[in-house]
Protein backbone atom coordinates (compact mmCIF):
# COMPACT_ATOMS: atom_id res chain seq x y z
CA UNK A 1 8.85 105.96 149.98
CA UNK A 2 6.94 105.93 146.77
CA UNK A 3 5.19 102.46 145.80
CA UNK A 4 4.97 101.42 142.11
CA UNK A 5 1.28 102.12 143.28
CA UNK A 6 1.34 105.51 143.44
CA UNK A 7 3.29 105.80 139.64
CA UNK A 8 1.25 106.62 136.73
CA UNK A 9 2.84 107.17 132.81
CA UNK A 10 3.07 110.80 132.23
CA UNK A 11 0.94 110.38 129.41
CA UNK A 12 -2.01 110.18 131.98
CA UNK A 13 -1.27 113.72 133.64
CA UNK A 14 -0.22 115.48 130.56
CA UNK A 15 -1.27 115.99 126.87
CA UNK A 16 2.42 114.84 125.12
CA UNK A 17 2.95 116.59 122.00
CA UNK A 18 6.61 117.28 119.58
CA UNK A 19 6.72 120.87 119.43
CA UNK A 20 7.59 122.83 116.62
CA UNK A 21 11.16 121.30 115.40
CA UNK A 22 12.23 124.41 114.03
CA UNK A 23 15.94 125.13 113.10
CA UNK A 24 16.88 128.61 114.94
CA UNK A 25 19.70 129.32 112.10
CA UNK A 26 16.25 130.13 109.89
CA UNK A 27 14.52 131.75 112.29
CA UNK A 28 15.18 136.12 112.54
CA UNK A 29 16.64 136.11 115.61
CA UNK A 30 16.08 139.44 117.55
CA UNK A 31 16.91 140.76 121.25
CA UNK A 32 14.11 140.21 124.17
CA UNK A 33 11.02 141.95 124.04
CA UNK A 34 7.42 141.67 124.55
CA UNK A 35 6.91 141.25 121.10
CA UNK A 36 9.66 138.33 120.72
CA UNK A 37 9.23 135.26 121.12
CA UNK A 38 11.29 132.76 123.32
CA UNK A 39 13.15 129.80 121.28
CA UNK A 40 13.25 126.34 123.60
CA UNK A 41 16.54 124.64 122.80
CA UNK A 42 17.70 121.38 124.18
CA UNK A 43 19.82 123.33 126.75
CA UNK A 44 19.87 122.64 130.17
CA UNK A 45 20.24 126.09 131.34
CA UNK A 46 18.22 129.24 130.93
CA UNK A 47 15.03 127.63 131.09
CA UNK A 48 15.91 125.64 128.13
CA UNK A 49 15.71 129.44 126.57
CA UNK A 50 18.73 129.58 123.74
CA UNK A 51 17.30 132.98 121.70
CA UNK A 52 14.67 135.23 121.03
CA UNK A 53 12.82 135.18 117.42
CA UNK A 54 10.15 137.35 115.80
CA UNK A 55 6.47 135.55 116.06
CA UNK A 56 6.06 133.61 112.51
CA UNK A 57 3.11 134.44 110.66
CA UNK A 58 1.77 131.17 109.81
CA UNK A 59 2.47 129.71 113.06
CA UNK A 60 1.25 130.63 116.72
CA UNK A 61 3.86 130.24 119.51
CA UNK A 62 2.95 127.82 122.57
CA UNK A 63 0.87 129.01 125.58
CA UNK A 64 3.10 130.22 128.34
CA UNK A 65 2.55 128.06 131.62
CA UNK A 66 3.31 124.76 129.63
CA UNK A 67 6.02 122.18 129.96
CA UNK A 68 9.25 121.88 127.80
CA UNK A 69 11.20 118.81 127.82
CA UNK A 70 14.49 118.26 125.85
CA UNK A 71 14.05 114.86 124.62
CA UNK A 72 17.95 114.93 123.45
CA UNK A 73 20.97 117.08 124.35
CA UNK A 74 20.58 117.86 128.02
CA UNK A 75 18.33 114.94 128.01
CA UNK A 76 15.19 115.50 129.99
CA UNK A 77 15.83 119.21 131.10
CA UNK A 78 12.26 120.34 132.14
CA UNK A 79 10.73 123.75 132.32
CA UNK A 80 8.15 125.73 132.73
CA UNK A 81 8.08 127.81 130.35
CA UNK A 82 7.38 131.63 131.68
CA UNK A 83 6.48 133.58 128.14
CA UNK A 84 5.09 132.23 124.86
CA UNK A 85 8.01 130.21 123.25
CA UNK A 86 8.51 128.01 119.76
CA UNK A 87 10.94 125.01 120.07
CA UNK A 88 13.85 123.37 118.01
CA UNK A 89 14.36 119.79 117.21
CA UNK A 90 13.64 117.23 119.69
CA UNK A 91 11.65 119.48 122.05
CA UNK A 92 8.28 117.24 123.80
CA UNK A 93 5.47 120.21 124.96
CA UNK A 94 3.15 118.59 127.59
CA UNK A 95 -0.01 120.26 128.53
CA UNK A 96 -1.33 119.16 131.55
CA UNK A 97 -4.84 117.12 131.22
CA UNK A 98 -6.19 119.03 134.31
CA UNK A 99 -5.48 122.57 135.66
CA UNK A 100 -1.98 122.39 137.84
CA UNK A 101 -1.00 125.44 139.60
CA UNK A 102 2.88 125.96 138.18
CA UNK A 103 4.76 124.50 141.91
CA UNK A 104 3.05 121.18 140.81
CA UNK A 105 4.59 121.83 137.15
CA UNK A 106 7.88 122.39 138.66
CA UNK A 107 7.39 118.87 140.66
CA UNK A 108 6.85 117.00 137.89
CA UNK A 109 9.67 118.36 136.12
CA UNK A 110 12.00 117.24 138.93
CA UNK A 111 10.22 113.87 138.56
CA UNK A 112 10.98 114.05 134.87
CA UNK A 113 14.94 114.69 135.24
CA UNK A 114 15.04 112.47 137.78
CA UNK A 115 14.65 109.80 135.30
CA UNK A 116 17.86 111.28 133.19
CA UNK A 117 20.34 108.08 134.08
CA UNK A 118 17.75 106.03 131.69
CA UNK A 119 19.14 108.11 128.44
CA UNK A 120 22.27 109.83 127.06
CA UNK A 121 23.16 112.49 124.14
CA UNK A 122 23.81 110.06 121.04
CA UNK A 123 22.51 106.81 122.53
CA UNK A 124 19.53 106.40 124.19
CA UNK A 125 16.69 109.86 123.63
CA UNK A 126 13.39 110.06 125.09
CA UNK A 127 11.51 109.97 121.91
CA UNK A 128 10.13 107.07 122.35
CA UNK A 129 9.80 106.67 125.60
CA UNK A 130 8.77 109.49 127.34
CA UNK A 131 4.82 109.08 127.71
CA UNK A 132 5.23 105.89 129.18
CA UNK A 133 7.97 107.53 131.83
CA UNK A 134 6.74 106.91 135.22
CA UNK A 135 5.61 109.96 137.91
CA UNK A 136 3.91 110.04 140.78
CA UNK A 137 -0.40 110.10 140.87
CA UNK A 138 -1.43 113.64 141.15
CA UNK A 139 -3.02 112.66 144.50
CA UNK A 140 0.66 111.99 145.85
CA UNK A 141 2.10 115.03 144.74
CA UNK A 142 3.52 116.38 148.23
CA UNK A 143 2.33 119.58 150.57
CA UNK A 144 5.27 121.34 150.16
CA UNK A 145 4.95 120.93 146.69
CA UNK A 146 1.70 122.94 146.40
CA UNK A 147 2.00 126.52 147.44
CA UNK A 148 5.28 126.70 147.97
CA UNK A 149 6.67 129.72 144.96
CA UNK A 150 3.20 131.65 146.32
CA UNK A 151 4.70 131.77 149.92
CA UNK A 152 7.89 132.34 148.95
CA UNK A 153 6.44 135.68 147.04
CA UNK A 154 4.68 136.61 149.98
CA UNK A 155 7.82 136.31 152.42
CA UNK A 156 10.06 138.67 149.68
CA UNK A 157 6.88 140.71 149.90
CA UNK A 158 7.15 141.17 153.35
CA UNK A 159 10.57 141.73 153.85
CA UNK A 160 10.35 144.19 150.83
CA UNK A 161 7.51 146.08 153.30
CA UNK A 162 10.33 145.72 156.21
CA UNK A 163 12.95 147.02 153.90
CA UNK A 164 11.21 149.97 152.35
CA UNK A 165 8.86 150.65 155.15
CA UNK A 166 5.58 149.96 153.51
């Protein structure tokens, strides 16, 4: 068990940040592609992913790798996000403060929704209070935690070898 010790506010691990608070309905929407770019809703599902839009001109999307974090709607859905994305309304982006390989992104975004009893769609959002949401020290981050999607490519890799005989 976790001691109040070993808690930190997220604000110490990660860069915070609103993200873009666009409205999709004036974005050109436009089916998946390498050129699109991915539109972060406050969904829960989908990797918070509700649509694909054409890259604005005046505005660079978001560095793959970061975190997404719906601060209303499916209140504290976290995500990785796996492609350059711009986000809706009451989308947090945090960028971690040191390099994190992405299974110790996942584990903080566990530790992030874990916290989702504290808020609710229409009453109390994250706005406010999400840099100051306790996580565990970097330091306490568990084993299993750290490695853990590169063996998991390397056991499908092998059993691919198995199944195809390579």
């Amino acid at each position: 068990m976790k001691t109040s010790n070993n808690l930190v506010e997220l604000q110490s691990l990660f860069s915070i940040e609103h993200g873009n608070k666009f409205d999709l309905n004036k974005m050109l929407q436009c089916p998946p592609s390498d050129d699109a770019v991915a539109f972060v809703g406050r969904s829960g599902e989908g990797n918070g992913i509700v649509a694909f839009v054409q890259r604005k001109a005046d505005c660079d999307p978001y560095d793959r790798g970061l975190i997404t974090v719906a601060l209303g709607g499916a209140a504290l859905s976290s995500f990785v996000q796996p492609r350059p994305f711009y986000t809706g309304q009451n989308i947090d982006v945090l960028r971690p403060l040191v390099e994190m390989p992405v299974d110790v992104k996942l584990y903080y975004c566990l530790c992030i929704e874990a916290n989702r009893f504290r808020y609710s769609t229409y009453g109390r959002e994250a706005n406010r209070t999400l840099k100051t949401l306790r996580v565990p020290k970097l330091k306490t981050v568990p084993a299993w935690a750290n490695g853990v999607t590169q063996k998991a490519v390397d056991e499908m890799r092998d059993d691919l070898r198995t199944v195809i005989g390579g």
